[in-house]
C-alpha atoms as a PDB file:
ATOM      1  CA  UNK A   1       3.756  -0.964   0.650  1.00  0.00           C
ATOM      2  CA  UNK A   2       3.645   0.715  -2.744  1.00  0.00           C
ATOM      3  CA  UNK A   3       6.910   2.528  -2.970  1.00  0.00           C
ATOM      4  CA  UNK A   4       8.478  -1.294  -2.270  1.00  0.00           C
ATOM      5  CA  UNK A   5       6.399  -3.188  -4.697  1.00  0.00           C
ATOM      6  CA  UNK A   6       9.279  -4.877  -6.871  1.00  0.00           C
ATOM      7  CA  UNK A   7       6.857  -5.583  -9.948  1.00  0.00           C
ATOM      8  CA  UNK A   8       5.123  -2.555  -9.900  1.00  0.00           C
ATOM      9  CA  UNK A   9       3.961  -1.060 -13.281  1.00  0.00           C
ATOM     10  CA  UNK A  10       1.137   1.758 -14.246  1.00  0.00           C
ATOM     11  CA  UNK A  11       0.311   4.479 -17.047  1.00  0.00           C
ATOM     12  CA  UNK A  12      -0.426   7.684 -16.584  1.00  0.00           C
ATOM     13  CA  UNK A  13      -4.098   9.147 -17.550  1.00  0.00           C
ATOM     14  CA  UNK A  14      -4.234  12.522 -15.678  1.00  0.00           C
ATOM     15  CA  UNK A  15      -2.721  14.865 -12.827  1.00  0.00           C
ATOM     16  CA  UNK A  16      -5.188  17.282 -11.107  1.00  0.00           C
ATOM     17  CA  UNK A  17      -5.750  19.034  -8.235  1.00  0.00           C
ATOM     18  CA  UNK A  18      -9.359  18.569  -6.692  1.00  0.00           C
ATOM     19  CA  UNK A  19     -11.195  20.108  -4.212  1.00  0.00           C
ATOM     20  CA  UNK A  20     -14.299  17.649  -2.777  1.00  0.00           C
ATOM     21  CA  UNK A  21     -17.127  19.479  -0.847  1.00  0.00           C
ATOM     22  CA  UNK A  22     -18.213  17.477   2.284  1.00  0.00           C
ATOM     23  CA  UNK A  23     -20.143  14.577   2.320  1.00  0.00           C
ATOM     24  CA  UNK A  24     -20.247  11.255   2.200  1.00  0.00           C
ATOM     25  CA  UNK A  25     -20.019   9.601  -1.325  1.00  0.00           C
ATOM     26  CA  UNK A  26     -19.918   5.882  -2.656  1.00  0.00           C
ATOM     27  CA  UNK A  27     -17.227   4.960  -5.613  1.00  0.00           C
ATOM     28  CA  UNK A  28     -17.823   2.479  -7.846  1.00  0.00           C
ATOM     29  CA  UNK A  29     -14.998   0.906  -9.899  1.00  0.00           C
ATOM     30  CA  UNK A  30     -12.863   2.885 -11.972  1.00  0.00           C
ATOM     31  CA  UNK A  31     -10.252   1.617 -14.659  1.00  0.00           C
ATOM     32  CA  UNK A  32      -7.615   3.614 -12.644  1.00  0.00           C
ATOM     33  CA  UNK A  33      -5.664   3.670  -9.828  1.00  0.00           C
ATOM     34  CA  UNK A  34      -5.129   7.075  -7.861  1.00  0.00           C
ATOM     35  CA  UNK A  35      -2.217   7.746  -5.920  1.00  0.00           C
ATOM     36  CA  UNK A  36      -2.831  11.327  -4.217  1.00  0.00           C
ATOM     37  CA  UNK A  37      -1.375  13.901  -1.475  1.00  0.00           C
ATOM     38  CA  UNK A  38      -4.018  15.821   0.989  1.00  0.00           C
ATOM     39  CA  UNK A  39      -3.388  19.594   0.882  1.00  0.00           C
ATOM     40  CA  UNK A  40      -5.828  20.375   3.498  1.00  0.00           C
ATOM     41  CA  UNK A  41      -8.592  19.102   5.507  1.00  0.00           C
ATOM     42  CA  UNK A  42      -9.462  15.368   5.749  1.00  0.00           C
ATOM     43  CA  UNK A  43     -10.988  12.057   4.076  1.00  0.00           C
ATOM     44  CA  UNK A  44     -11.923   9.229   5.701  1.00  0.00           C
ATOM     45  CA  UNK A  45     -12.159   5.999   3.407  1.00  0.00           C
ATOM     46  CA  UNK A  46     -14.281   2.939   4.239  1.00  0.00           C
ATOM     47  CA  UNK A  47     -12.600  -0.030   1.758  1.00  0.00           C
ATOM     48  CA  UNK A  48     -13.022  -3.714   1.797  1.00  0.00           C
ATOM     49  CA  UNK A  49     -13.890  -3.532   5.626  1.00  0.00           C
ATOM     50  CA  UNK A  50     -11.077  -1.492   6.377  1.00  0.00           C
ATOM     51  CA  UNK A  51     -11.336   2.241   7.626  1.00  0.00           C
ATOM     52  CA  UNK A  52      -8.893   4.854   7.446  1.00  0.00           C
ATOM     53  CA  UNK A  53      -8.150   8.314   7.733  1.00  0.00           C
ATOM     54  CA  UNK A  54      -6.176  10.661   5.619  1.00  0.00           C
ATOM     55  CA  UNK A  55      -5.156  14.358   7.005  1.00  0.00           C
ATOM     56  CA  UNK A  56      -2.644  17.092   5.609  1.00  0.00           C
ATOM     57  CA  UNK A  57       0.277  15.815   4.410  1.00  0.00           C
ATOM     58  CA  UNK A  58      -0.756  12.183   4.262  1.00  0.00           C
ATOM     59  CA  UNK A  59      -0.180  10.104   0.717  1.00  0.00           C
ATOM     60  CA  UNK A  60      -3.324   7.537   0.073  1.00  0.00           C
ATOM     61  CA  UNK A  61      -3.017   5.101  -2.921  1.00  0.00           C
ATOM     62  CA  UNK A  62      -6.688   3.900  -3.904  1.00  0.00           C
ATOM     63  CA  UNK A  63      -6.601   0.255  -6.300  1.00  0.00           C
ATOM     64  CA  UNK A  64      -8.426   0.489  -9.772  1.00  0.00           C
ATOM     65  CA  UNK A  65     -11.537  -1.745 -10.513  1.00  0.00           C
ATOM     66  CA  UNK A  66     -12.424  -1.098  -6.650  1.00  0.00           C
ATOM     67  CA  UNK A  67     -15.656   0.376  -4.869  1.00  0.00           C
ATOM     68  CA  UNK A  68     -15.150   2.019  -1.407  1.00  0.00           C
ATOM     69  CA  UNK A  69     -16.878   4.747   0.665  1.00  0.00           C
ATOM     70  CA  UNK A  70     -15.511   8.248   1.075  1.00  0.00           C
ATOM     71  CA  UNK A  71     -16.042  11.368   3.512  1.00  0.00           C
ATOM     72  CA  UNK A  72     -14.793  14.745   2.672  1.00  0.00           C
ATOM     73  CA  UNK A  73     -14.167  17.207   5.155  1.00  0.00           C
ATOM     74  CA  UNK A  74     -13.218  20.692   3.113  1.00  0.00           C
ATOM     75  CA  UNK A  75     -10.749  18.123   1.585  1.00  0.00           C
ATOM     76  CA  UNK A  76      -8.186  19.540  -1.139  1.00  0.00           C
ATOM     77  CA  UNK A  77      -5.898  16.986  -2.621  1.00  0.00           C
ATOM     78  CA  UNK A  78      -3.134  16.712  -5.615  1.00  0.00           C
ATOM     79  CA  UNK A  79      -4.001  13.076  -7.818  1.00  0.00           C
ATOM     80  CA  UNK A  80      -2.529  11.262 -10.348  1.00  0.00           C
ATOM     81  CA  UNK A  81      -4.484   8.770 -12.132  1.00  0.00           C
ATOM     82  CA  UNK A  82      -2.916   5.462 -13.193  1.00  0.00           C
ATOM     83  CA  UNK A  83      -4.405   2.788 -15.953  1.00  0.00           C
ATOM     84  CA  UNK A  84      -3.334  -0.959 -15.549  1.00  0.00           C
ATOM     85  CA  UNK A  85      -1.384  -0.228 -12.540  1.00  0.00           C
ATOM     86  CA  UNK A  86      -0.986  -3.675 -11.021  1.00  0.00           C
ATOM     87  CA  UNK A  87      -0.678  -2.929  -7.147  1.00  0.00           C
ATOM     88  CA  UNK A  88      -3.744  -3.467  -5.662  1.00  0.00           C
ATOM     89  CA  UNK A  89      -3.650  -2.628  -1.405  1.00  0.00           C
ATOM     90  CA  UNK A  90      -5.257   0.505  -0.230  1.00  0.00           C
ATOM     91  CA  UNK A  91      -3.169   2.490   1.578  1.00  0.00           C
ATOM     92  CA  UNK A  92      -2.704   5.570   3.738  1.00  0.00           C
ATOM     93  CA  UNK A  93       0.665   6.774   3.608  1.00  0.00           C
ATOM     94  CA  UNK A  94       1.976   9.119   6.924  1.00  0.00           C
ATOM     95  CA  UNK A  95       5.495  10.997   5.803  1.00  0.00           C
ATOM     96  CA  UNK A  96       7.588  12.250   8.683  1.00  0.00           C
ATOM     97  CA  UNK A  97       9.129  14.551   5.943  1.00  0.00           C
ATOM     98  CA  UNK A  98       5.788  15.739   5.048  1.00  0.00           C
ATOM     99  CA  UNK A  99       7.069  18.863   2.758  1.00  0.00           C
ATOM    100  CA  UNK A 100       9.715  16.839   1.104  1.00  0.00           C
ATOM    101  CA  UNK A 101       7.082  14.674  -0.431  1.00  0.00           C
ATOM    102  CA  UNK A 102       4.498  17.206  -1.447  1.00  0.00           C
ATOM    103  CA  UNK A 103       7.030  19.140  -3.145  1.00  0.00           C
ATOM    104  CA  UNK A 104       7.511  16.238  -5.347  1.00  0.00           C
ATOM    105  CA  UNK A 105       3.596  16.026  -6.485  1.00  0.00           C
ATOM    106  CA  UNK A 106       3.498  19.535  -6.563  1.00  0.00           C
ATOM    107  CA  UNK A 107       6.330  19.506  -9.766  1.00  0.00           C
ATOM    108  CA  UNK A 108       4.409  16.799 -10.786  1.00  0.00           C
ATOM    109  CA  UNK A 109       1.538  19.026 -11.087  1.00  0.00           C
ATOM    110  CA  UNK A 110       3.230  22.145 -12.624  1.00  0.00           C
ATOM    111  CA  UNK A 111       4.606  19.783 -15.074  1.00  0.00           C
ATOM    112  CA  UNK A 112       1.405  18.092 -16.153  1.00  0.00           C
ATOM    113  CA  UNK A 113      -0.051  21.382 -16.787  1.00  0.00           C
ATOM    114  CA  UNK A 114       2.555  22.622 -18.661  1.00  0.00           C
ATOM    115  CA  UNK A 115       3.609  19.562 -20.907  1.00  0.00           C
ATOM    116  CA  UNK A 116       1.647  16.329 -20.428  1.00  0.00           C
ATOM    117  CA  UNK A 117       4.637  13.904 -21.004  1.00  0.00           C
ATOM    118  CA  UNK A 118       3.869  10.149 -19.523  1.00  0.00           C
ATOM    119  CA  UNK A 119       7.364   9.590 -19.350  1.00  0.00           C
ATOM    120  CA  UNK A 120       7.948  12.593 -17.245  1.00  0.00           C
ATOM    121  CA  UNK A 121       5.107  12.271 -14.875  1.00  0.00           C
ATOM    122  CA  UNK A 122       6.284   8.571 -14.469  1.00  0.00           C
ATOM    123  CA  UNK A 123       9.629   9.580 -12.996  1.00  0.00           C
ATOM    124  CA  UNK A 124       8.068  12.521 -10.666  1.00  0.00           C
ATOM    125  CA  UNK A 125       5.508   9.017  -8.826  1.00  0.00           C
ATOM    126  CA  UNK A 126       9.004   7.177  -8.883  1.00  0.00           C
ATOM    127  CA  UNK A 127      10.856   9.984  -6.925  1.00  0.00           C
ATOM    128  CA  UNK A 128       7.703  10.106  -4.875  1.00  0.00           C
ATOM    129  CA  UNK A 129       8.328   6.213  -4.101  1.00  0.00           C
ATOM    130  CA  UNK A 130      11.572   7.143  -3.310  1.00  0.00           C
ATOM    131  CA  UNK A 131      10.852   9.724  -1.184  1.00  0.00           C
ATOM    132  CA  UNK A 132       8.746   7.648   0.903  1.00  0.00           C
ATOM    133  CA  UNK A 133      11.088   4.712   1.167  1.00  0.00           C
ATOM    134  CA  UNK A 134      14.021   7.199   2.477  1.00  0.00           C
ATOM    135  CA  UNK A 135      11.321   8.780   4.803  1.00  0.00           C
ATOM    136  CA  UNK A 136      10.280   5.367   5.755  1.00  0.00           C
ATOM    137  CA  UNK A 137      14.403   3.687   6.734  1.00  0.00           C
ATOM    138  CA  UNK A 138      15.134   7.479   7.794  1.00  0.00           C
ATOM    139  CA  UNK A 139      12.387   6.772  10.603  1.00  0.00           C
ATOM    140  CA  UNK A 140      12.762   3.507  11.246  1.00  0.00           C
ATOM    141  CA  UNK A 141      16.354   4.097  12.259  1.00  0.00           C
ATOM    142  CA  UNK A 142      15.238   6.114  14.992  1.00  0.00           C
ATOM    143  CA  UNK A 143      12.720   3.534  16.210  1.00  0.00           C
ATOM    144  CA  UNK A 144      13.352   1.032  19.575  1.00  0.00           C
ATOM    145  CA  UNK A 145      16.286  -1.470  18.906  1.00  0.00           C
ATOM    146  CA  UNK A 146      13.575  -4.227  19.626  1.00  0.00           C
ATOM    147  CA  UNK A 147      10.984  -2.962  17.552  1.00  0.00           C
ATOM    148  CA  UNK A 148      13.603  -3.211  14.363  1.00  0.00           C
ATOM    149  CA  UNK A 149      14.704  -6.633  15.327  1.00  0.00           C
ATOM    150  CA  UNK A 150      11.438  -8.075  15.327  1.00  0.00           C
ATOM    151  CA  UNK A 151      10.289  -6.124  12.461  1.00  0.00           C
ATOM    152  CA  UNK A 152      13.570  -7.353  10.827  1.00  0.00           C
ATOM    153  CA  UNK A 153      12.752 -10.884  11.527  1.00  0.00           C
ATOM    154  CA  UNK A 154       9.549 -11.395   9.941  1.00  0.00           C
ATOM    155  CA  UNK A 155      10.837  -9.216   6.643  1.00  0.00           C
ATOM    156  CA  UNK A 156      13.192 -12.528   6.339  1.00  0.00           C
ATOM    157  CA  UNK A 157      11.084 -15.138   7.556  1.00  0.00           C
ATOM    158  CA  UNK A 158       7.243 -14.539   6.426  1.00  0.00           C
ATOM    159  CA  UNK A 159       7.244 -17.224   4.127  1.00  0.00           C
ATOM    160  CA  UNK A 160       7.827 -19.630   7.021  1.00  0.00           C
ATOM    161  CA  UNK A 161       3.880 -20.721   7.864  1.00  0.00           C
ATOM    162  CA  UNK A 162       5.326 -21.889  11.321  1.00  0.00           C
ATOM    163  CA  UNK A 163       6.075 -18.299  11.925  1.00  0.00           C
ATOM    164  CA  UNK A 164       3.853 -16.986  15.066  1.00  0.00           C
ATOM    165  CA  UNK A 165       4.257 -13.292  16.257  1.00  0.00           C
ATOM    166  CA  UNK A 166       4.517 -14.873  20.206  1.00  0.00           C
ATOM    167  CA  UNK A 167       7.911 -16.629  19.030  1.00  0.00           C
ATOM    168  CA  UNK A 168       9.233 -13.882  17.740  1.00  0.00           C
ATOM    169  CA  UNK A 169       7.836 -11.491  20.940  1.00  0.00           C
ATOM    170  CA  UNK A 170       9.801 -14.604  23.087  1.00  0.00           C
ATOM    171  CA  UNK A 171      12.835 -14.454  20.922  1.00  0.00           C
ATOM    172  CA  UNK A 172      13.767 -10.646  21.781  1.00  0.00           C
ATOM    173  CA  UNK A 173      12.094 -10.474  24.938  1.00  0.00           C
ATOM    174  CA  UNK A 174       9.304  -8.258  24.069  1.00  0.00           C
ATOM    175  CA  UNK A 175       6.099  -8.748  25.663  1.00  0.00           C
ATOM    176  CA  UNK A 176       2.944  -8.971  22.580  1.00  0.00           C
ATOM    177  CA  UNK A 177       1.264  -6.057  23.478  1.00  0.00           C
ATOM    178  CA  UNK A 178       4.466  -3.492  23.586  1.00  0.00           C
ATOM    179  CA  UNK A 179       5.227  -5.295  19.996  1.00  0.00           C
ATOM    180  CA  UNK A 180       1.360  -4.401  18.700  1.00  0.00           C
ATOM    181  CA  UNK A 181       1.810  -1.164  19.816  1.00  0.00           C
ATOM    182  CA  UNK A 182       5.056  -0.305  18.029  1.00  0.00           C
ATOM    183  CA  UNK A 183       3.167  -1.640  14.772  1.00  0.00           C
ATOM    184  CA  UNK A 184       0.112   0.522  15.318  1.00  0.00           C
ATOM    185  CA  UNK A 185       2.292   3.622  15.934  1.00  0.00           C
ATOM    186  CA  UNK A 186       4.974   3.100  13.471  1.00  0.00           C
ATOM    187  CA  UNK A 187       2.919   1.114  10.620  1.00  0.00           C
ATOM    188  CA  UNK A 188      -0.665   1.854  11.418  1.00  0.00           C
ATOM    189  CA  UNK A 189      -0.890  -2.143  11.348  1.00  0.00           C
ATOM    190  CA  UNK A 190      -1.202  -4.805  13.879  1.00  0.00           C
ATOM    191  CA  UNK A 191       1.850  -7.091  13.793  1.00  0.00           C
ATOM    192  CA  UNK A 192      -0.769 -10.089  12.213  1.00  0.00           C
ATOM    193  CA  UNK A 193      -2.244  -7.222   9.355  1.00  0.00           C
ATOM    194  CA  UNK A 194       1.573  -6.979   8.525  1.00  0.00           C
ATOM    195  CA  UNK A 195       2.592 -10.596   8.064  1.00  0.00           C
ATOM    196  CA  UNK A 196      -0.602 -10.787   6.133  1.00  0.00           C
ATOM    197  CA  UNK A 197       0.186  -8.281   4.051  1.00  0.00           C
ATOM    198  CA  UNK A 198       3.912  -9.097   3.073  1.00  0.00           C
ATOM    199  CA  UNK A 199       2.909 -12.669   2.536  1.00  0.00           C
ATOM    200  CA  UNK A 200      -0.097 -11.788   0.110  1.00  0.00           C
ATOM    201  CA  UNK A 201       2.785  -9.231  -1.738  1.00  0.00           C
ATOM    202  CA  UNK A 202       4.931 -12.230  -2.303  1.00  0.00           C
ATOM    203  CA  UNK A 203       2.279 -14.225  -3.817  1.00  0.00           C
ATOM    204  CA  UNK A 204       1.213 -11.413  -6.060  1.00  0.00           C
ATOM    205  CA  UNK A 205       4.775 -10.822  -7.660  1.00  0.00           C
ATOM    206  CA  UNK A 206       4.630 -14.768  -7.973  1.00  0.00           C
ATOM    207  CA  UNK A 207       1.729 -15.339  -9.548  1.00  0.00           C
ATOM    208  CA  UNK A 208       3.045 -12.298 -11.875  1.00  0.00           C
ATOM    209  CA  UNK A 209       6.582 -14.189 -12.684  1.00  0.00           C
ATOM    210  CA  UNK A 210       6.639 -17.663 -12.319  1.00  0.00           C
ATOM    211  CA  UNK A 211       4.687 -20.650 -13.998  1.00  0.00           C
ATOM    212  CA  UNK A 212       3.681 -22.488 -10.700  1.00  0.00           C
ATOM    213  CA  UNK A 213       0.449 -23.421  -9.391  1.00  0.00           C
ATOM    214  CA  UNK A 214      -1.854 -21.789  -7.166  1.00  0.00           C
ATOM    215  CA  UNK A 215      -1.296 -24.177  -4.596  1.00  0.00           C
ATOM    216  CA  UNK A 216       2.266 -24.218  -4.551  1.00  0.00           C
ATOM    217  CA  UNK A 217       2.706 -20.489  -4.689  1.00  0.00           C
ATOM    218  CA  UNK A 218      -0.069 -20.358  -1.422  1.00  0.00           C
ATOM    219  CA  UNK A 219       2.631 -22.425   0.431  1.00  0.00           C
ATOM    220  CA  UNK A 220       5.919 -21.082  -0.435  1.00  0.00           C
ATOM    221  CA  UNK A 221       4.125 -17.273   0.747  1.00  0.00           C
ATOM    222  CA  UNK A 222       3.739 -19.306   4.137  1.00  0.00           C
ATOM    223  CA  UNK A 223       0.081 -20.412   3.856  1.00  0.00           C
ATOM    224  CA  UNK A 224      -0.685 -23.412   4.807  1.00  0.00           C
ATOM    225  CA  UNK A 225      -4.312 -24.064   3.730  1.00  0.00           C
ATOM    226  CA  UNK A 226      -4.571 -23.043  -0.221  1.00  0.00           C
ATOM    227  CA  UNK A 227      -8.414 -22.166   0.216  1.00  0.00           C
ATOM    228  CA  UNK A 228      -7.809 -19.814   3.321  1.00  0.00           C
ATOM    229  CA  UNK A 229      -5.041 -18.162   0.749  1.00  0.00           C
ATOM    230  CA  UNK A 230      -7.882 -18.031  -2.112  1.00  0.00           C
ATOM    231  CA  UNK A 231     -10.369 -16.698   0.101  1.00  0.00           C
ATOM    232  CA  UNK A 232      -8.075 -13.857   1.402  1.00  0.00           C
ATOM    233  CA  UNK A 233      -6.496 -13.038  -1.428  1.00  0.00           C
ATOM    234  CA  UNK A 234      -9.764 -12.506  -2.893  1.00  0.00           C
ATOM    235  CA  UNK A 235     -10.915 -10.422  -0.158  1.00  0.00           C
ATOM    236  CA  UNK A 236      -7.805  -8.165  -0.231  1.00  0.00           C
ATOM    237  CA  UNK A 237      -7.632  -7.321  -4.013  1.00  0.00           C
ATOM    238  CA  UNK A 238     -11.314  -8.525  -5.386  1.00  0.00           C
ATOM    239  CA  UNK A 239     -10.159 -11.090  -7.598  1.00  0.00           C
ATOM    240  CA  UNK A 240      -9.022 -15.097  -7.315  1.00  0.00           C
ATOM    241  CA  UNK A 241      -5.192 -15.461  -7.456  1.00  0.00           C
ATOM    242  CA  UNK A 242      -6.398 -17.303 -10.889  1.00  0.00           C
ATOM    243  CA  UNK A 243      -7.901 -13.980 -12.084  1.00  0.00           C
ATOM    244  CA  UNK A 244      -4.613 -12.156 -10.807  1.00  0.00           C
ATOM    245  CA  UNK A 245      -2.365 -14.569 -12.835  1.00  0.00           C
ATOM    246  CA  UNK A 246      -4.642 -14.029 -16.004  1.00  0.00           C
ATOM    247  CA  UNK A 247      -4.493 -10.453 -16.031  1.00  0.00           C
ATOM    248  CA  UNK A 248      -0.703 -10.131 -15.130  1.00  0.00           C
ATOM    249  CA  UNK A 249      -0.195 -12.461 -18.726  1.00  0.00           C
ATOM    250  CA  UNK A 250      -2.513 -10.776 -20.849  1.00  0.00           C
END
């Protein structure tokens, strides 16, 4: 997720707070990222094949240079606006600490009207990330001791492309359906979505800091077939990994 991204890095080109009528609407690209906080009502986004839903409370981070579909339901929402920002997953965001988190974008806001300093606004989305992350182990802590093994496990073993969710269901005893519903509750992922995603992270900061090639990169993230890697890399962020290693050097 964002607010773990280890070679994350943005700019700041606006904080608002918008209010969308309803409707449905169709995005095309934008030269920004926009990380944003629903106030009230609800928008449902329709990106890349995937569908979610954001309500009060929930955080959504939406890639730059990405189309998607949106519907507004009486939707009011706090957004910052972020140039080159290199993370590039759409995601939905669920605090259990709902308040503590909106009280950070709401400074953020004040603070933006007030005095637009970059610097400033940068530390207010870093305390957000930070926010989110405590939220996040603060939760997790009070999740099932098996859900946090296996969820444990495949943080330290992804990169292993023998790795199959039934041996780690059969190593702590948890039948596959209990362990899919744990995801979906505490992740809004299956357990598959989630291995997918952490291995496709990994390649990403690779491809950002180290001089290897496609192919080898594909492998050490735990894919065994370099095209399958290609093709779903490109299907997650809209670029080749080529394209992604070429814009993290520029």
């Amino acid at each position: 997720m964002i607010f773990n991204y280890d070679s994350l890095y943005f700019e700041i080109l606006t904080v608002e707070r918008v209010r969308h009528k309803d409707g449905k609407f169709s995005v095309k690209e934008r030269p920004y990222a926009a990380l944003s906080i629903r106030i009230s009502g609800k928008s449902t986004f329709s990106i890349n094949g995937n569908r979610f839903c954001a309500e009060k409370g929930d955080v959504v981070f939406i890639p730059e240079n990405q189309t998607y579909e949106v519907e507004y339901f009486d939707s009011e929402f706090i957004v910052a606006h972020l140039p080159d920002c290199n993370y590039n997953q759409a995601e939905r965001i669920t605090p259990h600490n709902k308040e503590a988190v909106y009280s950070v974008f709401l400074r953020m806001l004040e603070h933006w009207k007030q005095n637009r300093s970059s610097n400033k606004v940068k530390a207010y989305i870093y305390e957000i990330f930070n926010k989110l992350e405590e939220d996040q182990n603060d939760f997790f802590e009070s999740c099932p001791e098996e859900f946090q093994k296996c969820l444990n496990y495949l943080n330290e073993n992804f990169c292993d492309s023998s790795l199959k969710i039934e041996s780690i269901c059969d190593l702590y005893y948890i039948s596959r359906s209990s362990l899919q519903r744990y995801f979906l509750r505490y992740l809004n992922l299956s357990p598959k979505q989630y291995l997918l995603q952490l291995r496709l992270n990994k390649a990403m900061d690779l491809l950002a800091s180290e001089n290897k090639t496609v192919a080898k990169i594909s492998e050490s993230c735990g894919f065994s077939d370099e095209k399958y890697f290609s093709r779903i890399f490109k299907q997650q962020y809209g670029i080749s990994p080529r394209e992604a290693r070429h814009r993290t050097h520029i």
